[in-house]
Protein backbone atom coordinates (compact mmCIF):
# COMPACT_ATOMS: atom_id res chain seq x y z
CA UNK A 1 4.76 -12.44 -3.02
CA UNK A 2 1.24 -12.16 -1.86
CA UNK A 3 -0.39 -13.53 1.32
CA UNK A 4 -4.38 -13.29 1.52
CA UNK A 5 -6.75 -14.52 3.45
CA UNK A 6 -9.61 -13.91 0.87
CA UNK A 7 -10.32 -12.54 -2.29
CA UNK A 8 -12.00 -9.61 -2.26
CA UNK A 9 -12.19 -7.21 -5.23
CA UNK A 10 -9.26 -5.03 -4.36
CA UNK A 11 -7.55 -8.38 -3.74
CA UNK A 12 -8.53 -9.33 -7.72
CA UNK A 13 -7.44 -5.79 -9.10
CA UNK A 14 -4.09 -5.87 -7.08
CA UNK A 15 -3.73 -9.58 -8.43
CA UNK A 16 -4.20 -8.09 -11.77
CA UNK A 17 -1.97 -5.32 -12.27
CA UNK A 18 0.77 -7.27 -10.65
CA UNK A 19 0.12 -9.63 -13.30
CA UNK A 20 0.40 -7.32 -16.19
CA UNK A 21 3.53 -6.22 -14.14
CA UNK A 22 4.88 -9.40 -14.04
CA UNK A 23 3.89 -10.46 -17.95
CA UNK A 24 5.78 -6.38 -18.77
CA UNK A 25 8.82 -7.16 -16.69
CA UNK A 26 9.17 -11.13 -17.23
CA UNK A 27 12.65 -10.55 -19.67
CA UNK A 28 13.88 -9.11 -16.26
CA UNK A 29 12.49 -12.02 -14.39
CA UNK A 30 10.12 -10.72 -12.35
CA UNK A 31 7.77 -13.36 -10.53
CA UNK A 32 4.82 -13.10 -8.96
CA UNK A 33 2.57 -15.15 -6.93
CA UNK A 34 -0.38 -15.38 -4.59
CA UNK A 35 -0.34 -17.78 -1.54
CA UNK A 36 -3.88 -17.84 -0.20
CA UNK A 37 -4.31 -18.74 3.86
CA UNK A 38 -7.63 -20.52 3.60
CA UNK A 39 -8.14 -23.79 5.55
CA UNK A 40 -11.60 -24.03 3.94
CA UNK A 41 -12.33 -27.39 2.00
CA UNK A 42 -13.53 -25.59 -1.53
CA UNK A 43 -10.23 -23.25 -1.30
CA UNK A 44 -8.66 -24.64 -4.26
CA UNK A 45 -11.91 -24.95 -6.68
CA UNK A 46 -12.96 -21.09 -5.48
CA UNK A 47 -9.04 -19.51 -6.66
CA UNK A 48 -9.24 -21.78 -9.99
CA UNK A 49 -12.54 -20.04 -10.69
CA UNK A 50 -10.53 -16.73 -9.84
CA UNK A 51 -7.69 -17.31 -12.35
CA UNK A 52 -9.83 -18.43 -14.70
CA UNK A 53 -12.33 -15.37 -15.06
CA UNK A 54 -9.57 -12.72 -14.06
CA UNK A 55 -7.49 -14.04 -17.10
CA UNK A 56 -4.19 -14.73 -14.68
CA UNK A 57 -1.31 -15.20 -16.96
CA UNK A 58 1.62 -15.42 -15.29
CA UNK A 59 0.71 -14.87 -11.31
CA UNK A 60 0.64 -18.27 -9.78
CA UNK A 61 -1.72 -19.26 -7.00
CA UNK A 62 -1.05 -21.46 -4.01
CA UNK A 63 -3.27 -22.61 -1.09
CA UNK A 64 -1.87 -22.91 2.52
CA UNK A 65 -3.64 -23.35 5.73
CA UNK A 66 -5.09 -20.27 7.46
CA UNK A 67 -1.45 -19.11 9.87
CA UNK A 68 0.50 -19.55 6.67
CA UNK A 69 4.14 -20.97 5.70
CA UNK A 70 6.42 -21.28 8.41
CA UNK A 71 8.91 -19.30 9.33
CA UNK A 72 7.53 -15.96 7.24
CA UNK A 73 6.06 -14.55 9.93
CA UNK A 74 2.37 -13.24 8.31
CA UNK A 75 0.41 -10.94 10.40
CA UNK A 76 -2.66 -12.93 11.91
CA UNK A 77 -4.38 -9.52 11.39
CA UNK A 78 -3.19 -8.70 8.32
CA UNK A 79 -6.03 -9.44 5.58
CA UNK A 80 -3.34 -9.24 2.59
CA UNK A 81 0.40 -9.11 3.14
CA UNK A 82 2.33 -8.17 0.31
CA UNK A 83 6.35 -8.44 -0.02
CA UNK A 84 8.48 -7.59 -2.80
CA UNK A 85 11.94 -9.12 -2.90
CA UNK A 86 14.79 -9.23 -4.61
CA UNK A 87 17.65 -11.55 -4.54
CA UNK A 88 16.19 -12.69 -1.15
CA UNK A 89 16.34 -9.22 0.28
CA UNK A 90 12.75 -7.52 0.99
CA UNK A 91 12.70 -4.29 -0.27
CA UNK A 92 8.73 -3.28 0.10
CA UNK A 93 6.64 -4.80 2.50
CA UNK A 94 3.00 -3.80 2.78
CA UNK A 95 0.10 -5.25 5.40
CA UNK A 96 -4.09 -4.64 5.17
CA UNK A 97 -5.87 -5.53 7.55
CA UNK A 98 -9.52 -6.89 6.48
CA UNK A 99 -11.29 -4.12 4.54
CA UNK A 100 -7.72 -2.11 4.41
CA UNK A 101 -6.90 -2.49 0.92
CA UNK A 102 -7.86 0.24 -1.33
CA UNK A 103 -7.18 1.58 -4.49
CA UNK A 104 -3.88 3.86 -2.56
CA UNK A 105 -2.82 0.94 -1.03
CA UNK A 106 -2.86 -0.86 -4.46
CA UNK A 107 -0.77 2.24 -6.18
CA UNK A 108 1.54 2.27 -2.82
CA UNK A 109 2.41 -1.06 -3.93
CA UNK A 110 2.56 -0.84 -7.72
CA UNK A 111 4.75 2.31 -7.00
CA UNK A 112 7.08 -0.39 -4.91
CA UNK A 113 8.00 -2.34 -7.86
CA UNK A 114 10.89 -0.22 -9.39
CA UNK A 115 12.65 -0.75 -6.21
CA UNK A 116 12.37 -4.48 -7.25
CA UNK A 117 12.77 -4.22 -11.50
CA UNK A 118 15.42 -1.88 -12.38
């Protein structure tokens, strides 16, 4: 589960190796998806265009307003918020604030996913 607030290009390579994570570990059932915070009015046209040229397979995008959901408690600093869960227990979570995420952060977080795919 990904919260971001835009998509920069660390943003789009994270997106993308979680989706060839996701395609890899699918016959275990891992999921993946993106919920963008974006209360601007082209929002939706701007992450089809991303999923489009990125060649998103199984990583699905969602749009909700710039505090996000309800109730999950994302960072107003945080830039990208990214929590791995299984079974409805967290097991990795990771926070950037704007300009934060980096190729380490992206292998912190790739590195996370065995503790969520056995």
């Amino acid at each position: 589960m990904i919260f971001a607030r835009e998509a920069s290009d660390n943003l789009v390579s994270l997106i993308k190796k979680i989706d060839a994570a996701t395609v890899e570990n699918s016959k275990k059932n891992m999921a993946s998806f993106v919920c963008f915070l974006s209360d601007e009015k082209d929002a939706a046209e701007k992450l089809t265009d991303v999923a489009k040229k990125n060649d998103i397979k199984k990583c699905v995008f969602s749009l909700d307003n710039s505090p996000g959901p309800k109730g999950y408690g994302v960072a107003k600093e945080a830039d990208v918020t990214v929590v791995l869960y299984n079974q409805r227990k967290v097991e990795a979570n990771h926070a950037f604030r704007k300009g934060e995420l980096n190729a380490a952060g992206i292998e912190k977080v790739l590195a996370d996913i065995k503790k969520i795919v056995p």
